[in-house]
N, C-alpha and C. Protein backbone atom coordinates (compact mmCIF):
# COMPACT_ATOMS: atom_id res chain seq x y z
N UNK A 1 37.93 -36.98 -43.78
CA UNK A 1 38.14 -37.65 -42.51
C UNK A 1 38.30 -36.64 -41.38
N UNK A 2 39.27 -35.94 -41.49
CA UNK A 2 39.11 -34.55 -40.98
C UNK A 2 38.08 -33.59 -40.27
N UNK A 3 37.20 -33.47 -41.31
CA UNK A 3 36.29 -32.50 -40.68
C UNK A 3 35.00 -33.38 -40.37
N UNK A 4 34.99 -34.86 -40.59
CA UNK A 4 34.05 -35.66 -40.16
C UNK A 4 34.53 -35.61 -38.53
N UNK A 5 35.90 -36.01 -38.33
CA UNK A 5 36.24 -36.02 -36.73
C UNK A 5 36.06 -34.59 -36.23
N UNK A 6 36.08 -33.57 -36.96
CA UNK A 6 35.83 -32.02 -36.59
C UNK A 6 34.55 -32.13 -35.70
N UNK A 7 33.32 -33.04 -36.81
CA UNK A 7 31.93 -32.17 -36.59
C UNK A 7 31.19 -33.30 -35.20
N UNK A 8 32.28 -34.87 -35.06
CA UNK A 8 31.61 -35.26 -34.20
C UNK A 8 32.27 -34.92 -32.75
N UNK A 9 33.59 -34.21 -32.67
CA UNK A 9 34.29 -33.36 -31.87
C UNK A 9 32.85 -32.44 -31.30
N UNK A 10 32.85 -31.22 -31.86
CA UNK A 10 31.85 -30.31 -31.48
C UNK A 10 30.70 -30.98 -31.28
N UNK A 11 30.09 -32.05 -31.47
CA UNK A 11 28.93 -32.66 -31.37
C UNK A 11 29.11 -32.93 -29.25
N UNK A 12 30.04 -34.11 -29.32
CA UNK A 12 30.61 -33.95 -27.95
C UNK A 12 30.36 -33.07 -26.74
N UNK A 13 31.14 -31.93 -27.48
CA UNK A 13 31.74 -30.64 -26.67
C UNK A 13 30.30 -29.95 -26.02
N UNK A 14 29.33 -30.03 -27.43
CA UNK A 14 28.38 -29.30 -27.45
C UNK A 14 27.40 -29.80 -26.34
N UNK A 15 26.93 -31.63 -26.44
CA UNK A 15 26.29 -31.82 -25.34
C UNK A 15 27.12 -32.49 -24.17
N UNK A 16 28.12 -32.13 -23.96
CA UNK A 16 28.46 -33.24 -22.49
C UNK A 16 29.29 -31.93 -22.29
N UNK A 17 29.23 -30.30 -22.34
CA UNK A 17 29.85 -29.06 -22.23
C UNK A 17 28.91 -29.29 -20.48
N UNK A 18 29.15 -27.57 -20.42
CA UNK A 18 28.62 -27.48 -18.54
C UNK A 18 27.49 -27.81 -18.61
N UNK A 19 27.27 -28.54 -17.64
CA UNK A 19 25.90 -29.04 -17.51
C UNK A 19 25.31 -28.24 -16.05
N UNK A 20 26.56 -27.71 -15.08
CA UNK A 20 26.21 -26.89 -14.05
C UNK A 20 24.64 -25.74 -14.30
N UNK A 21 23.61 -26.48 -13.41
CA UNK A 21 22.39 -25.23 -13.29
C UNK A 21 22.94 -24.24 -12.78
N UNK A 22 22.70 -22.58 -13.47
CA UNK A 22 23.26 -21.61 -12.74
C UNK A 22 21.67 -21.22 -11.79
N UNK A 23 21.53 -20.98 -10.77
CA UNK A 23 20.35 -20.37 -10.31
C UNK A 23 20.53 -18.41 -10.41
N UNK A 24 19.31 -18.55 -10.41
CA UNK A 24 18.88 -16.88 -10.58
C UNK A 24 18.09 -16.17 -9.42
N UNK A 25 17.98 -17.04 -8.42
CA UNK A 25 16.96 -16.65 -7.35
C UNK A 25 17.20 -16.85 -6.17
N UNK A 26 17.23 -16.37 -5.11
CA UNK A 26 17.36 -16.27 -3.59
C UNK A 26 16.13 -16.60 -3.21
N UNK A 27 16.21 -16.75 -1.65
CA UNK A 27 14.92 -16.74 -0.96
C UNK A 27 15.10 -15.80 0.17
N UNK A 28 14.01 -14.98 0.46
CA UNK A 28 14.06 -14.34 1.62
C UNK A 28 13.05 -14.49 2.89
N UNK A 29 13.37 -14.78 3.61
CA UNK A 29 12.64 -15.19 5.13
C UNK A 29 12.34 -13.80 6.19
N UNK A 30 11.17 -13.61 6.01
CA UNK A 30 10.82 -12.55 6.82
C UNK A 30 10.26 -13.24 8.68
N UNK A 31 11.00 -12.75 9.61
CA UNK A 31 10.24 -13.24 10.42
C UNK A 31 10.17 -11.64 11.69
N UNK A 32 8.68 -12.06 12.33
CA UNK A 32 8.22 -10.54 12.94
C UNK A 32 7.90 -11.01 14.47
N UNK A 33 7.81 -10.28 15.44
CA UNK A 33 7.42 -10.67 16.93
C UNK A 33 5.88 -10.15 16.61
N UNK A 34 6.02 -9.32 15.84
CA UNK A 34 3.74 -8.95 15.75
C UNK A 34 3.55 -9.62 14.53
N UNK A 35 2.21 -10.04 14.18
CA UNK A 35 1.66 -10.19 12.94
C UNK A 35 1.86 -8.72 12.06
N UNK A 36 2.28 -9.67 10.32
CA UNK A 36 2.32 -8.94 9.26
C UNK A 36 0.83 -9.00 8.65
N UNK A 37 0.31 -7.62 8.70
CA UNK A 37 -0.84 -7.28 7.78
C UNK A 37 -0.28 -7.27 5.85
N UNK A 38 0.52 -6.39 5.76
CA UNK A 38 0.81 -6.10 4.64
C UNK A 38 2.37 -6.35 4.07
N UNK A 39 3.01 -6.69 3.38
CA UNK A 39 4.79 -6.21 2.84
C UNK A 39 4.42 -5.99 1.57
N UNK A 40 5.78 -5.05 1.25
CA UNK A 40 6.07 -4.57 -0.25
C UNK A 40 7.25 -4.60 -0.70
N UNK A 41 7.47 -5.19 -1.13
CA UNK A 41 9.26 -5.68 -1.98
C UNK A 41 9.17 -4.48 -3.54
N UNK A 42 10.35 -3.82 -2.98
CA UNK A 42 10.84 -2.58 -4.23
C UNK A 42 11.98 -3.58 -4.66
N UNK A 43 12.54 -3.33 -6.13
CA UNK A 43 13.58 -3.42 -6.38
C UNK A 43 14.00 -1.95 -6.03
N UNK A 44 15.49 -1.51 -6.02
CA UNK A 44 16.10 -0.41 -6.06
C UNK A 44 16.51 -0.18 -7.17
N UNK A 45 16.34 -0.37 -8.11
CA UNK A 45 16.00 0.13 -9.45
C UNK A 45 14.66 1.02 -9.42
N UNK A 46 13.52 0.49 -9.02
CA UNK A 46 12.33 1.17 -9.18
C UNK A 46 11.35 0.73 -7.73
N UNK A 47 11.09 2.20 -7.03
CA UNK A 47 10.94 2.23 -5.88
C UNK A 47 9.35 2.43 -5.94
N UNK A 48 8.82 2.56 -6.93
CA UNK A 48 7.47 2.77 -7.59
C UNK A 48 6.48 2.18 -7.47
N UNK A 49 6.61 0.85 -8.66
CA UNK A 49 5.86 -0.73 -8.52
C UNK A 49 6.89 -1.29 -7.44
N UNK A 50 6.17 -2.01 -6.89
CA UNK A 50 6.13 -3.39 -6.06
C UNK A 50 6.60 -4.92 -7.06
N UNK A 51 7.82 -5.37 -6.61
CA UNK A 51 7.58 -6.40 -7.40
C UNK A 51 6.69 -7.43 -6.44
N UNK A 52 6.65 -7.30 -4.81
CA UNK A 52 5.54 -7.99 -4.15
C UNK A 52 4.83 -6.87 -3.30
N UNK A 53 3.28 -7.27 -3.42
CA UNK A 53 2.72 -6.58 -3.20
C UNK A 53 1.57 -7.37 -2.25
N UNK A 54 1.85 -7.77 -1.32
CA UNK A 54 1.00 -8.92 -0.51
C UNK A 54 0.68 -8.44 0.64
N UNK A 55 -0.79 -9.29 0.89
CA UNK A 55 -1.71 -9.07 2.57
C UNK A 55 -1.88 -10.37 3.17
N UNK A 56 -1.62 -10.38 4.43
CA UNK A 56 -1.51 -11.97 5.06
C UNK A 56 -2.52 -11.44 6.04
N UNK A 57 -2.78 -12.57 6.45
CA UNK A 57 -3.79 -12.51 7.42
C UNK A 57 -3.08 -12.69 9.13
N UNK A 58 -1.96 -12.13 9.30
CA UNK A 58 -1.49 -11.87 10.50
C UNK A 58 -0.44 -12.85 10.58
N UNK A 59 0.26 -13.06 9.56
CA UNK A 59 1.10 -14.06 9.55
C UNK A 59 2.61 -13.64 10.35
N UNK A 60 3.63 -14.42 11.13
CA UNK A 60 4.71 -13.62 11.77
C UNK A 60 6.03 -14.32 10.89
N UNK A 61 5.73 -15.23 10.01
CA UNK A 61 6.91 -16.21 9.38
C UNK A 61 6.64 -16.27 7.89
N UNK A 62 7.79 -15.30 6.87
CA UNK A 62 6.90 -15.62 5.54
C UNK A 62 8.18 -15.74 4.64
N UNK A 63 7.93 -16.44 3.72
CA UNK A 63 9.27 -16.52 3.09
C UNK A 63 9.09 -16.78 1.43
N UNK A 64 10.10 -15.83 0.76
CA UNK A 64 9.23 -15.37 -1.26
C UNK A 64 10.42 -15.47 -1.79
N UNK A 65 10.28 -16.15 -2.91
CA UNK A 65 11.55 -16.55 -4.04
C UNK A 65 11.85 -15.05 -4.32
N UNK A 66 13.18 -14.43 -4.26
CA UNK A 66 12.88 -13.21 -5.22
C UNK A 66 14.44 -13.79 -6.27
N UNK A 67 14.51 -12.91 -7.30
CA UNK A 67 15.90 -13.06 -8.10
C UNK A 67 16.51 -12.05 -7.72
N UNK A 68 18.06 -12.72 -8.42
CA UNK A 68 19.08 -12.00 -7.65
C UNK A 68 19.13 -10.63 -7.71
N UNK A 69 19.10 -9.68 -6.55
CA UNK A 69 19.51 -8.38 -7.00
C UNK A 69 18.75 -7.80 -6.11
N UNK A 70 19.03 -6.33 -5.93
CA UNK A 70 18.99 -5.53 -4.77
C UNK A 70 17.10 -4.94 -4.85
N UNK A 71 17.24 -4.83 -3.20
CA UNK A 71 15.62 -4.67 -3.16
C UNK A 71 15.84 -4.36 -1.10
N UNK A 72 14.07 -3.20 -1.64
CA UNK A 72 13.61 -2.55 0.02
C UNK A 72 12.67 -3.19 0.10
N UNK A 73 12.27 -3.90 1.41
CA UNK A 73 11.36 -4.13 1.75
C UNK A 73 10.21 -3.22 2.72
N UNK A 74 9.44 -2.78 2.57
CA UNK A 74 8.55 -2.36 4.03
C UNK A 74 7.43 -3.24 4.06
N UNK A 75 6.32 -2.53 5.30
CA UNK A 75 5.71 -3.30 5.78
C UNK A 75 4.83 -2.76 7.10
N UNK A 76 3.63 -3.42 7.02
CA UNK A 76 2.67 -2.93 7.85
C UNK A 76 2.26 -4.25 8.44
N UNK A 77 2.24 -3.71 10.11
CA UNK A 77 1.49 -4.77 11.34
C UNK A 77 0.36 -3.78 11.83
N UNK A 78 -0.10 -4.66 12.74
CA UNK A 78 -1.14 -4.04 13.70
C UNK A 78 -0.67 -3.04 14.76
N UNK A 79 0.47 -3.02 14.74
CA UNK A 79 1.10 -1.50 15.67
C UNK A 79 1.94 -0.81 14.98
N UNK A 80 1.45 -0.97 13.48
CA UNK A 80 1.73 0.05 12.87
C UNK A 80 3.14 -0.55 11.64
N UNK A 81 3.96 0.51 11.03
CA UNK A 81 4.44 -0.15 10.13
C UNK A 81 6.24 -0.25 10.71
N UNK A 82 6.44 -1.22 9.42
CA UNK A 82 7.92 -2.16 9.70
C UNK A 82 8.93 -1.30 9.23
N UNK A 83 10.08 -1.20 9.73
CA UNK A 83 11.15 -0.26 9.21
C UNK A 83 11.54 -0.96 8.30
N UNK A 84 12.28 0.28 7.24
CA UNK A 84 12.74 -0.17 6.00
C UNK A 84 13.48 -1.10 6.18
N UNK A 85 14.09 -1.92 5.27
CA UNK A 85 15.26 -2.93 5.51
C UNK A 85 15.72 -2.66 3.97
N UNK A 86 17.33 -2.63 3.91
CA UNK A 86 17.32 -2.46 2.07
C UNK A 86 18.34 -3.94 2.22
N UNK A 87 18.42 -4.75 1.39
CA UNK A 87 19.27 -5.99 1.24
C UNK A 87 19.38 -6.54 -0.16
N UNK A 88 20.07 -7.64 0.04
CA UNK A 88 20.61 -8.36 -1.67
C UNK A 88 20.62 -9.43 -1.44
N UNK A 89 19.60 -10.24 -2.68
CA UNK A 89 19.11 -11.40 -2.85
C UNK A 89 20.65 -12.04 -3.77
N UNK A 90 21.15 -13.22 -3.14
CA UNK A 90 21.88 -13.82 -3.61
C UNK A 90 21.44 -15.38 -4.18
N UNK A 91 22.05 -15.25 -5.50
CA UNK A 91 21.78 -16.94 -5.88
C UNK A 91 21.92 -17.69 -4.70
N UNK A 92 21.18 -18.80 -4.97
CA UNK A 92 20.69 -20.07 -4.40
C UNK A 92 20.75 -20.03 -2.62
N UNK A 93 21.10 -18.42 -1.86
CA UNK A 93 21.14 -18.27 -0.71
C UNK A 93 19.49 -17.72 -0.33
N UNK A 94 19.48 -18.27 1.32
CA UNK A 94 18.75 -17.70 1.85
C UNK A 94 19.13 -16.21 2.63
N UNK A 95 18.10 -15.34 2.78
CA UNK A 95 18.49 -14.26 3.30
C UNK A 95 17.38 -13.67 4.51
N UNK A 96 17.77 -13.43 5.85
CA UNK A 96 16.74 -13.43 6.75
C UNK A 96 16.48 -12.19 7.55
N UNK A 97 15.13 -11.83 7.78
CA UNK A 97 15.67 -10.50 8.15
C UNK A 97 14.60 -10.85 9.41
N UNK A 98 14.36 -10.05 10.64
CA UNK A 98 14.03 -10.17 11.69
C UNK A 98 13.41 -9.20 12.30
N UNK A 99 12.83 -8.52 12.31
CA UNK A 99 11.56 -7.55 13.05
C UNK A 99 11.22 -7.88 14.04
N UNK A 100 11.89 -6.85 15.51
CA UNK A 100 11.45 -6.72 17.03
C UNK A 100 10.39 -6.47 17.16
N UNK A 101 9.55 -5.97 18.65
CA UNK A 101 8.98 -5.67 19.10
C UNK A 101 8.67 -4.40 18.74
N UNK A 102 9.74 -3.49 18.65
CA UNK A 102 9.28 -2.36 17.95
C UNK A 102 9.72 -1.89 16.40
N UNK A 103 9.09 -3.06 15.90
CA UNK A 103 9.31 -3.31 14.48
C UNK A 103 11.05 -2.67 13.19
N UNK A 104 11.93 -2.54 14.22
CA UNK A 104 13.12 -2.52 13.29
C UNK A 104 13.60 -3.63 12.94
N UNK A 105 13.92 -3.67 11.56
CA UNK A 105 14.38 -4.87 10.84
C UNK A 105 15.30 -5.29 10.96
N UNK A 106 16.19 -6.17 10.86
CA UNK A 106 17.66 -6.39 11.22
C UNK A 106 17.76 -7.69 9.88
N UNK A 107 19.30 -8.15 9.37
CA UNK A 107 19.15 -9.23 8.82
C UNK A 107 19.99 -9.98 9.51
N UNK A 108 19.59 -10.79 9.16
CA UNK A 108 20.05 -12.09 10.48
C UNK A 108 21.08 -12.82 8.94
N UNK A 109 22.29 -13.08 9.29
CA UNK A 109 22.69 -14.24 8.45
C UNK A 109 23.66 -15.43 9.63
């Protein structure tokens, strides 16, 4: 009787336990006063590969799921290229960064 109430105990526990989704991914919102030709998303782990490696066709508003965790962005316009920005992708937050006229990045929260 015992370990019959034991095993439908853990049966319970097991499916009606956290049901909370943890997320793993941020979003980041790039926005520029010139068109973006090119961006490149580094993690800072490895400054090497690109985990994005994208060409827009002059786009000034762009915005890419990344997961959580630290990362540089750069970047090339038509007057040339975007200052570094280094930042941290937080679960289920957005994160925004903002490029003037003379392309320094700033993050906007």
């Amino acid at each position: 009787m015992f370990l019959s109430l034991f095993v439908v105990s853990l049966f319970f526990i097991g499916t009606t336990g956290c049901k909370e989704d943890f997320k793993f991914e941020g979003t980041l919102e790039i926005n520029s006063s010139t068109a973006i030709n090119n961006i490149w998303v580094y993690s800072l782990e490895d400054k090497t590969n690109p985990v994005y490696d994208l060409s827009y066709d002059g786009d000034k508003h762009i915005s890419l799921s990344l997961n959580v965790g630290n990362y540089q962005l750069n970047g090339y316009t038509s007057d040339g290229y975007l200052g570094t920005v280094t930042f941290q992708i937080r679960p289920d937050q957005t994160l925004k960064i903002e490029y003037d006229s003379d392309n320094v990045g700033k993050i906007i929260n």
